[in-house]
C-alpha atoms as a PDB file:
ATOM      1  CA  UNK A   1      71.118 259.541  19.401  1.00  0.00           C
ATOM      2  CA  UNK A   2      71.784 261.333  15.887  1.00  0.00           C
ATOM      3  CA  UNK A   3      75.880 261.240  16.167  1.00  0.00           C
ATOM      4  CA  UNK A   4      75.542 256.867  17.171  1.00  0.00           C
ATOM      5  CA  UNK A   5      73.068 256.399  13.936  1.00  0.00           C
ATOM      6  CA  UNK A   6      69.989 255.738  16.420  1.00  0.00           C
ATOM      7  CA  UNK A   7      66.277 255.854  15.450  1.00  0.00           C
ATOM      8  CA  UNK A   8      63.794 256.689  17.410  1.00  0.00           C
ATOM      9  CA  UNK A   9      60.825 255.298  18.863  1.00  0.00           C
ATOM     10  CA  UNK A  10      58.321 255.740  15.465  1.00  0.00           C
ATOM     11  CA  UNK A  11      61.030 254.534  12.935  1.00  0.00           C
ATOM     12  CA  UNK A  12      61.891 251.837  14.955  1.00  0.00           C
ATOM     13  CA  UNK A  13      57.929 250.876  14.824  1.00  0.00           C
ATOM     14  CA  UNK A  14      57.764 251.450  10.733  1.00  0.00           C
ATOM     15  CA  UNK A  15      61.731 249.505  10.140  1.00  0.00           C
ATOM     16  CA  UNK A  16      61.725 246.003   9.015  1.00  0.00           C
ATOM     17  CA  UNK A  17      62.113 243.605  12.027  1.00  0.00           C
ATOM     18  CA  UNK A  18      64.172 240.577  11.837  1.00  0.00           C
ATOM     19  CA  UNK A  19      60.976 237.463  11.871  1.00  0.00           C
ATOM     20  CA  UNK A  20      62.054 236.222  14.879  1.00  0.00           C
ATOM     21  CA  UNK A  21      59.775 235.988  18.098  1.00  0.00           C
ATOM     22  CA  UNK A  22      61.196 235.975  21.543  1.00  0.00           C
ATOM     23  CA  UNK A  23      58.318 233.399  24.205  1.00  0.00           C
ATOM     24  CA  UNK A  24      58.897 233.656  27.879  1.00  0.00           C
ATOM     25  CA  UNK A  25      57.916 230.424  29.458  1.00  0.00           C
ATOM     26  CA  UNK A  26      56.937 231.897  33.052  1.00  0.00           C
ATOM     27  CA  UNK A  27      59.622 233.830  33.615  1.00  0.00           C
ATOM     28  CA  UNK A  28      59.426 235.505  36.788  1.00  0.00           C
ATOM     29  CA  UNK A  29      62.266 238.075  37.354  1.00  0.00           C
ATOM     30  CA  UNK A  30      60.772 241.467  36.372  1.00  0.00           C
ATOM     31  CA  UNK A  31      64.442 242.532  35.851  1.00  0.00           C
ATOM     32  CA  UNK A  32      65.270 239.527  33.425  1.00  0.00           C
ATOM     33  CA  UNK A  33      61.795 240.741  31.573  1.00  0.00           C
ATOM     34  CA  UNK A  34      63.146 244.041  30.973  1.00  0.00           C
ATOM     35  CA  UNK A  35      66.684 243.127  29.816  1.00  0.00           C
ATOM     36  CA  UNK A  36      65.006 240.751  26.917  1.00  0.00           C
ATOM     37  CA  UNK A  37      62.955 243.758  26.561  1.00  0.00           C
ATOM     38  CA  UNK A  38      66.244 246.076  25.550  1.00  0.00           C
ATOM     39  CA  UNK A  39      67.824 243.273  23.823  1.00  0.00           C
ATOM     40  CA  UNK A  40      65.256 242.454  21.400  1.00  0.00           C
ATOM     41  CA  UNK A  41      65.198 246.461  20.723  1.00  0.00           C
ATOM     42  CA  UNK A  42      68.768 245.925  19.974  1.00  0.00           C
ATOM     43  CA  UNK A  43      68.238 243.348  17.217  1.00  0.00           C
ATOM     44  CA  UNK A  44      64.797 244.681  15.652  1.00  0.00           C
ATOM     45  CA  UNK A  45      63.080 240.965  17.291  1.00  0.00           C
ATOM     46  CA  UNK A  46      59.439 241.085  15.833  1.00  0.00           C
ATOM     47  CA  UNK A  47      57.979 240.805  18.957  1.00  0.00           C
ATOM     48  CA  UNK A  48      57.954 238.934  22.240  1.00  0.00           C
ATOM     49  CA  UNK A  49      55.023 236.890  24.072  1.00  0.00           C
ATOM     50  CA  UNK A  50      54.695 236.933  27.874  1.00  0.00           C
ATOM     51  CA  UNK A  51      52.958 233.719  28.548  1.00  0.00           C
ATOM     52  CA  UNK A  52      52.186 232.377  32.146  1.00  0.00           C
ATOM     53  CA  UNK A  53      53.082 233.845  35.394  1.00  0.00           C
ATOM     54  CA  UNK A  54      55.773 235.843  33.372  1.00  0.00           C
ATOM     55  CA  UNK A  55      55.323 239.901  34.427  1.00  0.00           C
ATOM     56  CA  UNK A  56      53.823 242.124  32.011  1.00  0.00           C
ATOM     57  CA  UNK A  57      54.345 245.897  31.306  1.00  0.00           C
ATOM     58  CA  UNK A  58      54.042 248.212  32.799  1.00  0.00           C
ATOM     59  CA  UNK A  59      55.451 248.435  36.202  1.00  0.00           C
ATOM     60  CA  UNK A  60      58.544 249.927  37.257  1.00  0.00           C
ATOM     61  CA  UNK A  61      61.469 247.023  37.582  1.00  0.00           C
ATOM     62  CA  UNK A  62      60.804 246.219  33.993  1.00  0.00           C
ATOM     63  CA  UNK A  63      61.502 249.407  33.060  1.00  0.00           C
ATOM     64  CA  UNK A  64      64.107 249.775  35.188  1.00  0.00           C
ATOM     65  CA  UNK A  65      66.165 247.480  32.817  1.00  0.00           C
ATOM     66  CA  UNK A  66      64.119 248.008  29.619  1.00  0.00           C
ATOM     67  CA  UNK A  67      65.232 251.511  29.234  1.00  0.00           C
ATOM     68  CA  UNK A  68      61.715 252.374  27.302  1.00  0.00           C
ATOM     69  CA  UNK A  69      61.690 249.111  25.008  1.00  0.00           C
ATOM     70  CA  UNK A  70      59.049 248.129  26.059  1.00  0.00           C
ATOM     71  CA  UNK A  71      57.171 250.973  24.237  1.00  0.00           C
ATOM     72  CA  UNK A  72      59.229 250.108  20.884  1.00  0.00           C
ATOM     73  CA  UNK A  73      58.888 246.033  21.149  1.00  0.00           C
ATOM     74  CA  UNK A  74      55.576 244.681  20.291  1.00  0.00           C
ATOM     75  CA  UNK A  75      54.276 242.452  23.062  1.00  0.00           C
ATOM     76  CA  UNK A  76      51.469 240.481  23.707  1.00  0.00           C
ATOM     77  CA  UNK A  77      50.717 238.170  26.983  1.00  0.00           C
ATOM     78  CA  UNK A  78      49.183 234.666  26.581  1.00  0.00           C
ATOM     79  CA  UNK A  79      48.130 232.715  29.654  1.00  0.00           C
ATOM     80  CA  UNK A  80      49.391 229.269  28.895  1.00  0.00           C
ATOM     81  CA  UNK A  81      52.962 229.168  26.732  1.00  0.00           C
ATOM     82  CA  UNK A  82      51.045 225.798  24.878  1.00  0.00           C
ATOM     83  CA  UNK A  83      48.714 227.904  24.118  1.00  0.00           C
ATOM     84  CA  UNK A  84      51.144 230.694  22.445  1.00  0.00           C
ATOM     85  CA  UNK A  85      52.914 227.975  20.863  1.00  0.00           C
ATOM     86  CA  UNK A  86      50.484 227.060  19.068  1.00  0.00           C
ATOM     87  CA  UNK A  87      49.166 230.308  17.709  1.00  0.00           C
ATOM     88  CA  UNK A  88      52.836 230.728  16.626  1.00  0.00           C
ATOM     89  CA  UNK A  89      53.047 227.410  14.747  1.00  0.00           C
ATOM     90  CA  UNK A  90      49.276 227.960  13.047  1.00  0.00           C
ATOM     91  CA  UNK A  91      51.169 231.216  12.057  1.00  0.00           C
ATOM     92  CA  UNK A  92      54.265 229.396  10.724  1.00  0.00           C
ATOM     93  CA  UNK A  93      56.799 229.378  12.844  1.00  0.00           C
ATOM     94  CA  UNK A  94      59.138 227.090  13.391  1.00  0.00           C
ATOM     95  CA  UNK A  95      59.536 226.488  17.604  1.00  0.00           C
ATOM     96  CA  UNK A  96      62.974 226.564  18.747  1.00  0.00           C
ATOM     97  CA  UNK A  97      63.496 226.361  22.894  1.00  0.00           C
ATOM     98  CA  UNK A  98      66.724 227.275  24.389  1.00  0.00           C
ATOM     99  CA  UNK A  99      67.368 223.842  27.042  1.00  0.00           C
ATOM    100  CA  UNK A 100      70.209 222.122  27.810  1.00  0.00           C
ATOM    101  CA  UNK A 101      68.852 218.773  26.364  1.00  0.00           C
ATOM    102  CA  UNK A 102      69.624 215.662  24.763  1.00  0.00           C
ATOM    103  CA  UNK A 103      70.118 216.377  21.138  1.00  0.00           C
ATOM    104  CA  UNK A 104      70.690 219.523  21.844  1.00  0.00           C
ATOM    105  CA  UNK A 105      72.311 221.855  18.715  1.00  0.00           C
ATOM    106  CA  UNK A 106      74.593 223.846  19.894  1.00  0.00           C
ATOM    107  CA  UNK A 107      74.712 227.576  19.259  1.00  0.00           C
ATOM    108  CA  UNK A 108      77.471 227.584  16.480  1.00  0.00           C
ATOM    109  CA  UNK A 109      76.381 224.511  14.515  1.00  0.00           C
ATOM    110  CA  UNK A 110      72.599 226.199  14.470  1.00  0.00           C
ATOM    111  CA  UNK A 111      71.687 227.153  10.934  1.00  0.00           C
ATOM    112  CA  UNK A 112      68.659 229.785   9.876  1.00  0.00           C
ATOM    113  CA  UNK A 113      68.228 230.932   6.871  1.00  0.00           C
ATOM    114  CA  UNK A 114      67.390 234.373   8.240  1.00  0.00           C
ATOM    115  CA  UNK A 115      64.257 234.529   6.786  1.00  0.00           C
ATOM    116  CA  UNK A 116      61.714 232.039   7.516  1.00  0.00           C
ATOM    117  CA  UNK A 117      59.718 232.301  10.790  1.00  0.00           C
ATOM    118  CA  UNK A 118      61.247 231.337  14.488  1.00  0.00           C
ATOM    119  CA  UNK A 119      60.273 231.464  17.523  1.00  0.00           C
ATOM    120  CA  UNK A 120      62.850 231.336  20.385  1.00  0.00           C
ATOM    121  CA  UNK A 121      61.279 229.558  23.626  1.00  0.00           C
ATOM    122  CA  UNK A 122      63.209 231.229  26.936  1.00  0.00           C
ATOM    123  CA  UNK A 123      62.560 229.351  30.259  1.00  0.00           C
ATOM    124  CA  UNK A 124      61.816 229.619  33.965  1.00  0.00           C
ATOM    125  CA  UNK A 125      65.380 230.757  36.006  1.00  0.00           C
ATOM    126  CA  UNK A 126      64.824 227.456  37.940  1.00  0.00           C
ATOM    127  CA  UNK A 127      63.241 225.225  35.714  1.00  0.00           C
ATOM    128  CA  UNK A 128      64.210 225.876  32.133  1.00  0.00           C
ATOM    129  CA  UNK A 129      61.674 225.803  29.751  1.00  0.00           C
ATOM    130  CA  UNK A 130      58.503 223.369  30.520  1.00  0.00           C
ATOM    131  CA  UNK A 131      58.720 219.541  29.013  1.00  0.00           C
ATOM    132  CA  UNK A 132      55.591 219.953  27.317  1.00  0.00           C
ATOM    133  CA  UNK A 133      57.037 222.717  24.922  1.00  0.00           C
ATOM    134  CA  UNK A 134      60.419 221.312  24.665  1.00  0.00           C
ATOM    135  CA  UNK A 135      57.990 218.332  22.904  1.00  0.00           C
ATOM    136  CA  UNK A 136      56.390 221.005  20.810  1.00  0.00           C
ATOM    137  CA  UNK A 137      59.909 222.190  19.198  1.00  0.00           C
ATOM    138  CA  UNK A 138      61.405 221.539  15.688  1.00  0.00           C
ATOM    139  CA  UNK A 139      64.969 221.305  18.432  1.00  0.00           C
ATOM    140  CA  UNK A 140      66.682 223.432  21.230  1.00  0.00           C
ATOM    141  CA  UNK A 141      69.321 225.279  20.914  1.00  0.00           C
ATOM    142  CA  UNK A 142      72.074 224.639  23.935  1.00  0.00           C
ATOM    143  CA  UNK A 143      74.394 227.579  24.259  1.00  0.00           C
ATOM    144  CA  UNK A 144      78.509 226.163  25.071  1.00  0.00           C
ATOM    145  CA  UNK A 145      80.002 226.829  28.203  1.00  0.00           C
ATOM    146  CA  UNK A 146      83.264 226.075  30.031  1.00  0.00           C
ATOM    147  CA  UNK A 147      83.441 227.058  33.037  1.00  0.00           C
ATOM    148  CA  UNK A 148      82.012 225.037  36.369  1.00  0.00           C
ATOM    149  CA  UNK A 149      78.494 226.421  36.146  1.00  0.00           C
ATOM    150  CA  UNK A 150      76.550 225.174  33.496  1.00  0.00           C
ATOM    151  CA  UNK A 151      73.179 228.130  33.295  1.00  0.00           C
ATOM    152  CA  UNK A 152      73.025 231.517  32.636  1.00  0.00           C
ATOM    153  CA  UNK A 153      70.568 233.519  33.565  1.00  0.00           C
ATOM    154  CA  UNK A 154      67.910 233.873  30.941  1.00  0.00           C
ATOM    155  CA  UNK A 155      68.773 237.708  29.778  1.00  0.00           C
ATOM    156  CA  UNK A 156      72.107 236.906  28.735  1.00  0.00           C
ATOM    157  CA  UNK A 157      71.188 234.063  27.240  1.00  0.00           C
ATOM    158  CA  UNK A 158      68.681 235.676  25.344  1.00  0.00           C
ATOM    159  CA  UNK A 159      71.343 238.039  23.956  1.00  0.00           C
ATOM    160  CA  UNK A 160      73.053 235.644  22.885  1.00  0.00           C
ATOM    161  CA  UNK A 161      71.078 233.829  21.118  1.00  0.00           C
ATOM    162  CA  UNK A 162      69.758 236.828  19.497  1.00  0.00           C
ATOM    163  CA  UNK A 163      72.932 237.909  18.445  1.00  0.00           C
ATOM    164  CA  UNK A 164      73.682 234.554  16.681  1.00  0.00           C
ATOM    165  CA  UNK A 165      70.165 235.057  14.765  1.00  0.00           C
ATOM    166  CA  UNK A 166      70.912 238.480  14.129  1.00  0.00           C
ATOM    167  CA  UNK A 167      73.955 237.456  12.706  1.00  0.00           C
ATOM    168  CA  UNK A 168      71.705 234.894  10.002  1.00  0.00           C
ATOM    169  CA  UNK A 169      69.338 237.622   9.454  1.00  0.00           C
ATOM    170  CA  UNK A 170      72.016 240.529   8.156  1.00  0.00           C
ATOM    171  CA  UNK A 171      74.088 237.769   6.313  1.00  0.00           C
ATOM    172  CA  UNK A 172      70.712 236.838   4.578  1.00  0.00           C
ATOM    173  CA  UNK A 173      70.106 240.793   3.451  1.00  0.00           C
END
C-alpha cells in the first residue's frame, strides 16, 4: 500500500470525502452491494444508504466483493428509500436517480459543481429505481450505450457514475 500512495483504513475515515451519497433502492444482489461498497472507497463517496430489502453488512458475499470497504464507507440502512430520501433532502441534497427515463440527462451533458450536496439514487437489477423516487428527483442521470443491450448491472453503473462526479469534485479543488 505505501509504494501505490494508499491510506489506510483511519486516514481514509479522517480525509475529506467528496459530498456525494450513494442510495440503494432495494437492491438485492449481495455481490452488487459489495462492489458499490469498493467503488465508493475508490472515490472517497461520503457515505451510502441501504434502504429496503437491500442487504446490509456484514455477511460474507458482501465482503467477498467489498474487499473491507465496508469498514472504511460510512453506511447506514433505512427501511423505506422515501423515507431516506427525504432525510437526505431535509439535509440538502439535491436527489439525482440513475433511470433510463424521459428527460433523461445523459452522463456527459450532467453538470455538478463538485461541491454542493447529491445524492445518487441506484435501482433494483430488475426494476430500476422505484417511480415514486424517480418523482422525488431534481432529474436522472441516463448513462449512453451502443451496443444491443440497453442496462448494466447496477455496480458498474455505479462506477461510472462515480467516476464522472469524481471527475467534478477534483476539477472543483
Amino acid at each position: 500500500m505505501d509504494a501505490l500512495g494508499r491510506m489506510d483504513a483511519e486516514s481514509f475515515k479522517q480525509a475529506e470525502k467528496m459530498p456525494l451519497v450513494v442510495v440503494l433502492d432495494n437492491v438485492r444482489s449481495m455481490h452488487n452491494v459489495g462492489s458499490v461498497f469498493r467503488s465508493s472507497d475508490a472515490f472517497l463517496v461520503e457515505a451510502i444508504y441501504l434502504c429496503g430489502f437491500t442487504p446490509c453488512p456484514p455477511h460474507r458475499d458482501i465482503h467477498k466483493t467489498a474487499l473491507g470497504s465496508t469498514d472504511t464507507v460510512t453506511w447506514k440502512y433505512v427501511d423505506e428509500t422515501m423515507n431516506a430520501i427525504q432525510l437526505l433532502k431535509d439535509e440538502g441534497y439535491t436527489i439525482v436517480s440513475v433511470e433510463q427515463v424521459t428527460n433523461s440527462v445523459s452522463l456527459p451533458a450532467v453538470q455538478w459543481d463538485g461541491q454542493s450536496k447529491i445524492a445518487v439514487v441506484m435501482g433494483n437489477e430488475v426494476d430500476g429505481v422505484d417511480q415514486e423516487i424517480i418523482n422525488e428527483s431534481s432529474y436522472c442521470i441516463e448513462i449512453p450505450q451502443m451496443g444491443t443491450k440497453h442496462s448494466l448491472n447496477i455496480s458498474v453503473a455505479t462506477g461510472i457514475v462515480l467516476y464522472k462526479m469524481a471527475e467534478f469534485y477534483i476539477s472543483s479543488k
